[in-house]
Protein backbone atom coordinates (compact mmCIF):
# COMPACT_ATOMS: atom_id res chain seq x y z
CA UNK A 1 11.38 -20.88 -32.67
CA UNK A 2 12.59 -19.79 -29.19
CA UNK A 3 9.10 -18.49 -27.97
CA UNK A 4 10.15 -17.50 -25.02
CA UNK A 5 13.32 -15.86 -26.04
CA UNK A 6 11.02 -14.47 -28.96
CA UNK A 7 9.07 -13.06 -26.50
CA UNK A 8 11.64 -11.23 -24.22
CA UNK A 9 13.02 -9.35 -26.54
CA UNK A 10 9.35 -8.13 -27.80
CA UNK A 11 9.10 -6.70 -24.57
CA UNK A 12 12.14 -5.50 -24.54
CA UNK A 13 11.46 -3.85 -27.99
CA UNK A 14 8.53 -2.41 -26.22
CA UNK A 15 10.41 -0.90 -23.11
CA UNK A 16 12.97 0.89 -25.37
CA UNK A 17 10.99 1.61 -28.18
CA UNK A 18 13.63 0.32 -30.37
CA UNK A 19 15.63 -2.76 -31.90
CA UNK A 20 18.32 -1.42 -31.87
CA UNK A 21 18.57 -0.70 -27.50
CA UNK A 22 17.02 -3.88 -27.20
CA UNK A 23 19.20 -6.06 -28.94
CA UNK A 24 22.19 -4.00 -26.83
CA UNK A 25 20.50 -4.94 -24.18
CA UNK A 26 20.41 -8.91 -25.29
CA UNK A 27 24.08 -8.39 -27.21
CA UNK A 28 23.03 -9.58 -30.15
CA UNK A 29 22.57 -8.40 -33.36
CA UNK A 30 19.70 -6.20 -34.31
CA UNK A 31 19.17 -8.01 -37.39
CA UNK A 32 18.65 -11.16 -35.34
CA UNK A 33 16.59 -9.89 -32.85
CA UNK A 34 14.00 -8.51 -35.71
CA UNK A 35 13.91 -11.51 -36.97
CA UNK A 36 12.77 -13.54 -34.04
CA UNK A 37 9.93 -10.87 -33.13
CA UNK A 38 8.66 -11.06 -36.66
CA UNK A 39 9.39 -14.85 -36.32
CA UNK A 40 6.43 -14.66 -33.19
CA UNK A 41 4.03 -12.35 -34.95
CA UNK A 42 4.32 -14.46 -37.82
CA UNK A 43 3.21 -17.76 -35.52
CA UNK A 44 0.90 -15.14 -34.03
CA UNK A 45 -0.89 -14.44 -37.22
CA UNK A 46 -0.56 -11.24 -35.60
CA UNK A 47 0.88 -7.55 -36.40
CA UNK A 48 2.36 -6.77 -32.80
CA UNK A 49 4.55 -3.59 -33.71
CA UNK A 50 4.62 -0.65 -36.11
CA UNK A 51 7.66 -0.20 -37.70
CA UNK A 52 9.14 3.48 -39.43
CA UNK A 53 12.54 4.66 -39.60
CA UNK A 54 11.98 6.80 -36.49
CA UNK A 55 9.75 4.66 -34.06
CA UNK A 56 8.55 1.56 -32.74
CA UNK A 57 4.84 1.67 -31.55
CA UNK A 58 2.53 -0.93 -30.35
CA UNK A 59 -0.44 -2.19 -32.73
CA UNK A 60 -3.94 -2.91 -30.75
CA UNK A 61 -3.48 -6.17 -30.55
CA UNK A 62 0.14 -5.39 -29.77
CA UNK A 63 -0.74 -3.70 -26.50
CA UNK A 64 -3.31 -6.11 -25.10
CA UNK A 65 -0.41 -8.88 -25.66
CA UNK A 66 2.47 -7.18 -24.02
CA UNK A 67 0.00 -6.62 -21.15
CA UNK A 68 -0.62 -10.22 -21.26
CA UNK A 69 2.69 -11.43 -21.64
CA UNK A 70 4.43 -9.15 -18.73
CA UNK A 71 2.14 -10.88 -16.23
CA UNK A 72 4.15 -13.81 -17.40
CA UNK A 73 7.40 -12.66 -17.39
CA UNK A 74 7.15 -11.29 -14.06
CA UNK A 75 5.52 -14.29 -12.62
CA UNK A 76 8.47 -16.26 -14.28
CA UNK A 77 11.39 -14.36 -12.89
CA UNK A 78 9.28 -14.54 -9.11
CA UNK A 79 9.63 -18.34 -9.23
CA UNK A 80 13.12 -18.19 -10.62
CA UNK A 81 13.68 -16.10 -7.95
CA UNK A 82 12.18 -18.36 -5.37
CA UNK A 83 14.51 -21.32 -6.60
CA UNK A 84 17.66 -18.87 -6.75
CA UNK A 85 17.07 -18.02 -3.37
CA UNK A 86 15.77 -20.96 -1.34
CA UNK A 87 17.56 -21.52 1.68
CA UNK A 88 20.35 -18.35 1.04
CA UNK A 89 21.03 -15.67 2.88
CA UNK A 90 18.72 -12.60 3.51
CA UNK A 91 19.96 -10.24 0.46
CA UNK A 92 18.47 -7.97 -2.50
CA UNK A 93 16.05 -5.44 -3.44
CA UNK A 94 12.78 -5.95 -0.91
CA UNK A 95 10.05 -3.27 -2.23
CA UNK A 96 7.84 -2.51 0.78
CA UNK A 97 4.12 -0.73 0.43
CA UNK A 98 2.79 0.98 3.18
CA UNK A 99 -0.11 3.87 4.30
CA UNK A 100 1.62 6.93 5.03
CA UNK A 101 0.38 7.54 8.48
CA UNK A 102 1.59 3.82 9.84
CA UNK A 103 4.42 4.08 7.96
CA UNK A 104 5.59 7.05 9.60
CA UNK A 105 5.26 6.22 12.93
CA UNK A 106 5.36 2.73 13.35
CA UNK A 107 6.90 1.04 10.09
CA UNK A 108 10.09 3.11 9.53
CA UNK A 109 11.43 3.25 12.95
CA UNK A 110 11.30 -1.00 12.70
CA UNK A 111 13.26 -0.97 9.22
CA UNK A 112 16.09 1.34 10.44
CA UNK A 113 16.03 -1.81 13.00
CA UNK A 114 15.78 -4.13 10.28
CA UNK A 115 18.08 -2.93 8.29
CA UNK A 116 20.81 -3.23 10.78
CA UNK A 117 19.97 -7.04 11.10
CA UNK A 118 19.63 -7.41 7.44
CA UNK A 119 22.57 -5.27 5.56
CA UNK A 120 22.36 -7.30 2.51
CA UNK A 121 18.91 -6.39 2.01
CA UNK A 122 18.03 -3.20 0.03
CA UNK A 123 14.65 -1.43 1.11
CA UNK A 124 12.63 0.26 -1.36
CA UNK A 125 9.72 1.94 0.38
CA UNK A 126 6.65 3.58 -0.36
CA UNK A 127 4.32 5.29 1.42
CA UNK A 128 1.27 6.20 -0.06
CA UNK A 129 -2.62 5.86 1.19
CA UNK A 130 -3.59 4.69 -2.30
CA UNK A 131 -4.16 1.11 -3.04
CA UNK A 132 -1.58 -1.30 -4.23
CA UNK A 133 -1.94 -4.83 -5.86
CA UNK A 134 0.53 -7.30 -5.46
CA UNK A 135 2.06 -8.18 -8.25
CA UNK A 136 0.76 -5.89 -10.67
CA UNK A 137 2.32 -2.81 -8.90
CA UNK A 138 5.70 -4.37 -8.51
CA UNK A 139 5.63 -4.76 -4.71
CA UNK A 140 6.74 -7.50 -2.16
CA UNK A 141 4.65 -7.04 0.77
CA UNK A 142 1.86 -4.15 1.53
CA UNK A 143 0.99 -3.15 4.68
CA UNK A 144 -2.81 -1.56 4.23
CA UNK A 145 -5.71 -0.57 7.17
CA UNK A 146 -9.16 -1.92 6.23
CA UNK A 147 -10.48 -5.17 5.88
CA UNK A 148 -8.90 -8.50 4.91
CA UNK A 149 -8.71 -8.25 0.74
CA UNK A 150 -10.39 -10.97 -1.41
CA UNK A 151 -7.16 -11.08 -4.01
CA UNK A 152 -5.18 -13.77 -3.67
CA UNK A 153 -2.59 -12.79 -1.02
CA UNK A 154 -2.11 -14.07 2.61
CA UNK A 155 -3.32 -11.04 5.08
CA UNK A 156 -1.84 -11.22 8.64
CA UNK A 157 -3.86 -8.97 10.79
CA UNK A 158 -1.20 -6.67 12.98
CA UNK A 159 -3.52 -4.84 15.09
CA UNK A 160 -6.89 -3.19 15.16
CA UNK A 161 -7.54 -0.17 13.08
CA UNK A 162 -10.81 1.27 14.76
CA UNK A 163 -10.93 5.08 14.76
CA UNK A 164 -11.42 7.27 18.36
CA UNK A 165 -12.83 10.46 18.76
CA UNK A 166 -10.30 13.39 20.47
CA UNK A 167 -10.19 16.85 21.50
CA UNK A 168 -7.51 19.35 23.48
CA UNK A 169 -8.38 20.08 26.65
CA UNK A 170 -8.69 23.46 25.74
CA UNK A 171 -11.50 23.19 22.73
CA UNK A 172 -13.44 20.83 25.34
CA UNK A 173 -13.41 24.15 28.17
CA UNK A 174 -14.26 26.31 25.47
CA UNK A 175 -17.03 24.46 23.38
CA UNK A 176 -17.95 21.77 26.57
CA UNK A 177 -17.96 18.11 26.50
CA UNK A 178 -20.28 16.43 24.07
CA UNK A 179 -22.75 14.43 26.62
CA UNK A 180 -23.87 11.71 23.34
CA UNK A 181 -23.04 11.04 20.05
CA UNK A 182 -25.36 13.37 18.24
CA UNK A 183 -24.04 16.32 19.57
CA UNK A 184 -21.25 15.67 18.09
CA UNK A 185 -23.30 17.26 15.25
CA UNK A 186 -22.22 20.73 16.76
CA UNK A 187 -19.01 20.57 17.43
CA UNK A 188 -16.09 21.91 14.75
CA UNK A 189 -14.80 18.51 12.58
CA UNK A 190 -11.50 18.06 11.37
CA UNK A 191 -11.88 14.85 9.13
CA UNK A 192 -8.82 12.72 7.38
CA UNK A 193 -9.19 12.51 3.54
CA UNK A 194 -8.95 8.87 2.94
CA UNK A 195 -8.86 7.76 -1.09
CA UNK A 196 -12.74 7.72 -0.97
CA UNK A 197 -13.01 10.97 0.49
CA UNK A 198 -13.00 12.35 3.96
CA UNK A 199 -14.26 9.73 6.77
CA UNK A 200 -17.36 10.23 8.33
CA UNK A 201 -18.19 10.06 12.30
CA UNK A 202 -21.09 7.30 12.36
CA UNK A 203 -22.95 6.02 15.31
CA UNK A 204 -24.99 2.93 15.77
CA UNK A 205 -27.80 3.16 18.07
CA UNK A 206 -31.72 1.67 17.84
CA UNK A 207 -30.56 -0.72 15.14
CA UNK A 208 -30.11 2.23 12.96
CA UNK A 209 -26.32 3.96 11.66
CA UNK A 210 -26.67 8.06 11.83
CA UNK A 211 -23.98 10.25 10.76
CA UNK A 212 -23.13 12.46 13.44
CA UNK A 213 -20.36 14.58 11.77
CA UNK A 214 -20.32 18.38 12.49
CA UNK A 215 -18.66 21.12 10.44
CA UNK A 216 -15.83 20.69 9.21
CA UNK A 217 -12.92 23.07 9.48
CA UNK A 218 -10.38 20.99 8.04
CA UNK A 219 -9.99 18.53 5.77
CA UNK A 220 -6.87 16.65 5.03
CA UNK A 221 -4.68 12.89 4.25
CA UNK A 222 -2.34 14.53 6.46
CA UNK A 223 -2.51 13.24 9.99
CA UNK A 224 0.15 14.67 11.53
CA UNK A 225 -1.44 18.17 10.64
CA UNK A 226 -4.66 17.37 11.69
CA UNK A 227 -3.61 16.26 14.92
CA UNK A 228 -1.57 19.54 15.42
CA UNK A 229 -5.01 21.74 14.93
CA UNK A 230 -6.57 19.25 17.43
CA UNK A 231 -3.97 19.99 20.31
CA UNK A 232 -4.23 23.59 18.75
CA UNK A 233 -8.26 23.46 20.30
CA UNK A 234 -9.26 24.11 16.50
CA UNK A 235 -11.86 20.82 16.29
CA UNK A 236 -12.71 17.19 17.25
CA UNK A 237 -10.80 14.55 15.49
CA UNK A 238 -11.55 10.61 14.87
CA UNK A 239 -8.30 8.79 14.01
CA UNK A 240 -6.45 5.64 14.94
CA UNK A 241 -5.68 4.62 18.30
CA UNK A 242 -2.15 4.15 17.60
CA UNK A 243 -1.99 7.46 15.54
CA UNK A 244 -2.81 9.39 18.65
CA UNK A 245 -1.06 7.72 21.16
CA UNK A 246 1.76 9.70 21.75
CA UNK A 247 -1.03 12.39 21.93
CA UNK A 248 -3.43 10.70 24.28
CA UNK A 249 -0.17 10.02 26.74
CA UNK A 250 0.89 13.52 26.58
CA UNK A 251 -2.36 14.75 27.45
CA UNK A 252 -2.55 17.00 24.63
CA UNK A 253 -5.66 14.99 23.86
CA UNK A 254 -7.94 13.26 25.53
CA UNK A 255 -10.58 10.81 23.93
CA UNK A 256 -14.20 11.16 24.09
CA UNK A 257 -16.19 8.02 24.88
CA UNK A 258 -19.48 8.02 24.47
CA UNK A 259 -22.74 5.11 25.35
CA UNK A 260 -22.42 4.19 21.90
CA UNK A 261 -19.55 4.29 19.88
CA UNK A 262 -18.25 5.87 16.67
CA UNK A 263 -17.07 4.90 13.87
CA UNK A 264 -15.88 5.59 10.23
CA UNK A 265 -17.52 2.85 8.07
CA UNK A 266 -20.43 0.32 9.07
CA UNK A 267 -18.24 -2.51 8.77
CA UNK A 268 -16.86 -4.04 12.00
CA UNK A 269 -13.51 -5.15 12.63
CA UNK A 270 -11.29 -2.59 10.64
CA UNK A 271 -7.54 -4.07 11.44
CA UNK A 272 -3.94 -2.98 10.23
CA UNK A 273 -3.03 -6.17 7.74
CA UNK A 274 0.10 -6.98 6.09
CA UNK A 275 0.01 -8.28 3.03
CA UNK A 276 2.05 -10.79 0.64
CA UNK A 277 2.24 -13.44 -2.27
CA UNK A 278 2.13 -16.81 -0.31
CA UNK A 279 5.13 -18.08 -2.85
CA UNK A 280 6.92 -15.32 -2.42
CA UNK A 281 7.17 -16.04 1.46
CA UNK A 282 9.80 -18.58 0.09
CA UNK A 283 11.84 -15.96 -1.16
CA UNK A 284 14.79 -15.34 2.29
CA UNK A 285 14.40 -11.48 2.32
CA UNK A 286 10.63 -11.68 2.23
CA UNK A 287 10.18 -14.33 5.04
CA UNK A 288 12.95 -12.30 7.10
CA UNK A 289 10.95 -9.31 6.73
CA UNK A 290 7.28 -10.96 7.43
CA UNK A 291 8.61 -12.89 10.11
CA UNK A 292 10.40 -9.74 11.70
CA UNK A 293 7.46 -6.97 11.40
CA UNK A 294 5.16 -9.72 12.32
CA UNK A 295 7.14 -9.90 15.55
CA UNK A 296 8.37 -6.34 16.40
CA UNK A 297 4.45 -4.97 15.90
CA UNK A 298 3.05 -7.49 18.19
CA UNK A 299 5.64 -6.62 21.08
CA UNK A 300 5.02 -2.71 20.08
CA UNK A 301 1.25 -3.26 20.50
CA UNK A 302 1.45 -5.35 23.78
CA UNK A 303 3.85 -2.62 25.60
């Protein structure tokens, strides 16, 4: 038996919940296509499928081997695409992961750029502040804020990712300028929603962290909207430098610094990372795109 063969068109079985679609999809026969996937349950030992006249539905078992088995199939058709494409030009389908906020303003403005340099390339992006896993979620490279991950992906740091505390001109005449940290206590909040909730403001002073966050009057993942009630005098905000920089050079707002300074988690050294499969940096439209953001963000944060 053709286990491997055997095994494709389970999964395709399982995709299109029929025989039938799947062996269209193979051009073959349905007959022969049943026969190999009962062929592999049979050298299984194992029921894999339900079968009625209406619908095809995964057993227990079933389920915990297609799981199994995609992993393979992926990681197969990654390293036949690796081969395919050694040494060709720049061209296909790149998937791209990124947090909203960076993506916005830093990410998409490059691609458009990228794009241009790279026509045969086809960019699928995605911005979302929700984690991704490489690999499992179907993506090429992820660009993520936070701390270098432990899964087994090469993280290039792009640039720091420490938030700053900012107010409008305005709210700072009408509620004063916070002389330390802790007063920060009573001043109005407006706090980004990260997946784990909304970030704190924390200070570390005396050896000791305190939270120093005031009331809040908003609360959202939307930067762009927090920053607008900011300039609008409605709160203090803490977000990225190089969220608020077109802010901070306008003059709408200005950042507070204080003896000691804030942050969102007590973990040093939060950085802007991208992230991707070291064997899939073999792959032309991946290295082009590394190489290129790698690049383009370094100038961007020297200027």
């Amino acid at each position: 038996m053709d286990q491997l063969r055997a095994i494709r068109y389970f999964s395709k079985v399982v995709e299109t919940s029929s025989f039938t679609k799947a062996a269209s999809a193979f051009n073959v026969p349905p007959s022969s296509l049943s026969r190999r996937v009962a062929d592999l349950e049979k050298s299984l030992g194992a029921t894999l499928l339900k079968r009625s006249t209406r619908i095809v539905k995964l057993t227990e078992v079933g389920q915990i081997y297609y799981d199994d088995v995609q992993k393979i199939l992926n990681q197969l058709e990654q390293s036949n695409e690796t081969v395919r494409s050694y040494q060709t030009t720049p061209m296909g389908r790149l998937r791209i992961s990124s947090m909203v906020g960076f993506g916005d303003k830093i990410l998409l403005p490059l691609l458009d750029e990228f794009s241009a340099q790279y026509p045969e390339i086809v960019l699928d992006v995605s911005l979302s502040d929700e984690l991704s896993t490489l690999g499992r979620d179907d993506v090429d490279i992820a660009i993520r804020g936070g701390y270098a991950p432990n899964e087994r992906v090469l993280a290039i740091r792009l640039m720091d990712n420490g938030f700053i505390p900012v107010a409008s001109p305005s709210y700072l005449e009408k509620h004063g300028v916070p002389n330390n940290a802790m007063e920060l206590k009573q001043h109005n909040g407006l706090y980004f929603k990260a997946p784990t909730g909304p970030t704190p403001w924390l200070c570390h002073m005396n050896g000791q962290w305190h939270d120093v966050s005031g009331p809040a009057v908003a609360i959202s993942n939307n930067g762009p909207w927090l920053a607008k009630k900011a300039c609008n005098g409605e709160g203090i905000l803490m977000s990225t430098r190089w969220a608020l920089a077109s802010y901070l050079e306008s003059g709408r707002l200005q950042e507070l610094k204080f003896e000691h300074e804030l942050a969102i988690t007590q973990h040093a050294n939060m950085a802007v990372y991208l992230l991707y499969q070291k064997q899939r940096y073999l792959v032309p439209k991946v290295k082009a795109a590394v190489d290129f953001l790698v690049e383009k963000i370094k100038v961007t944060k020297e200027v």
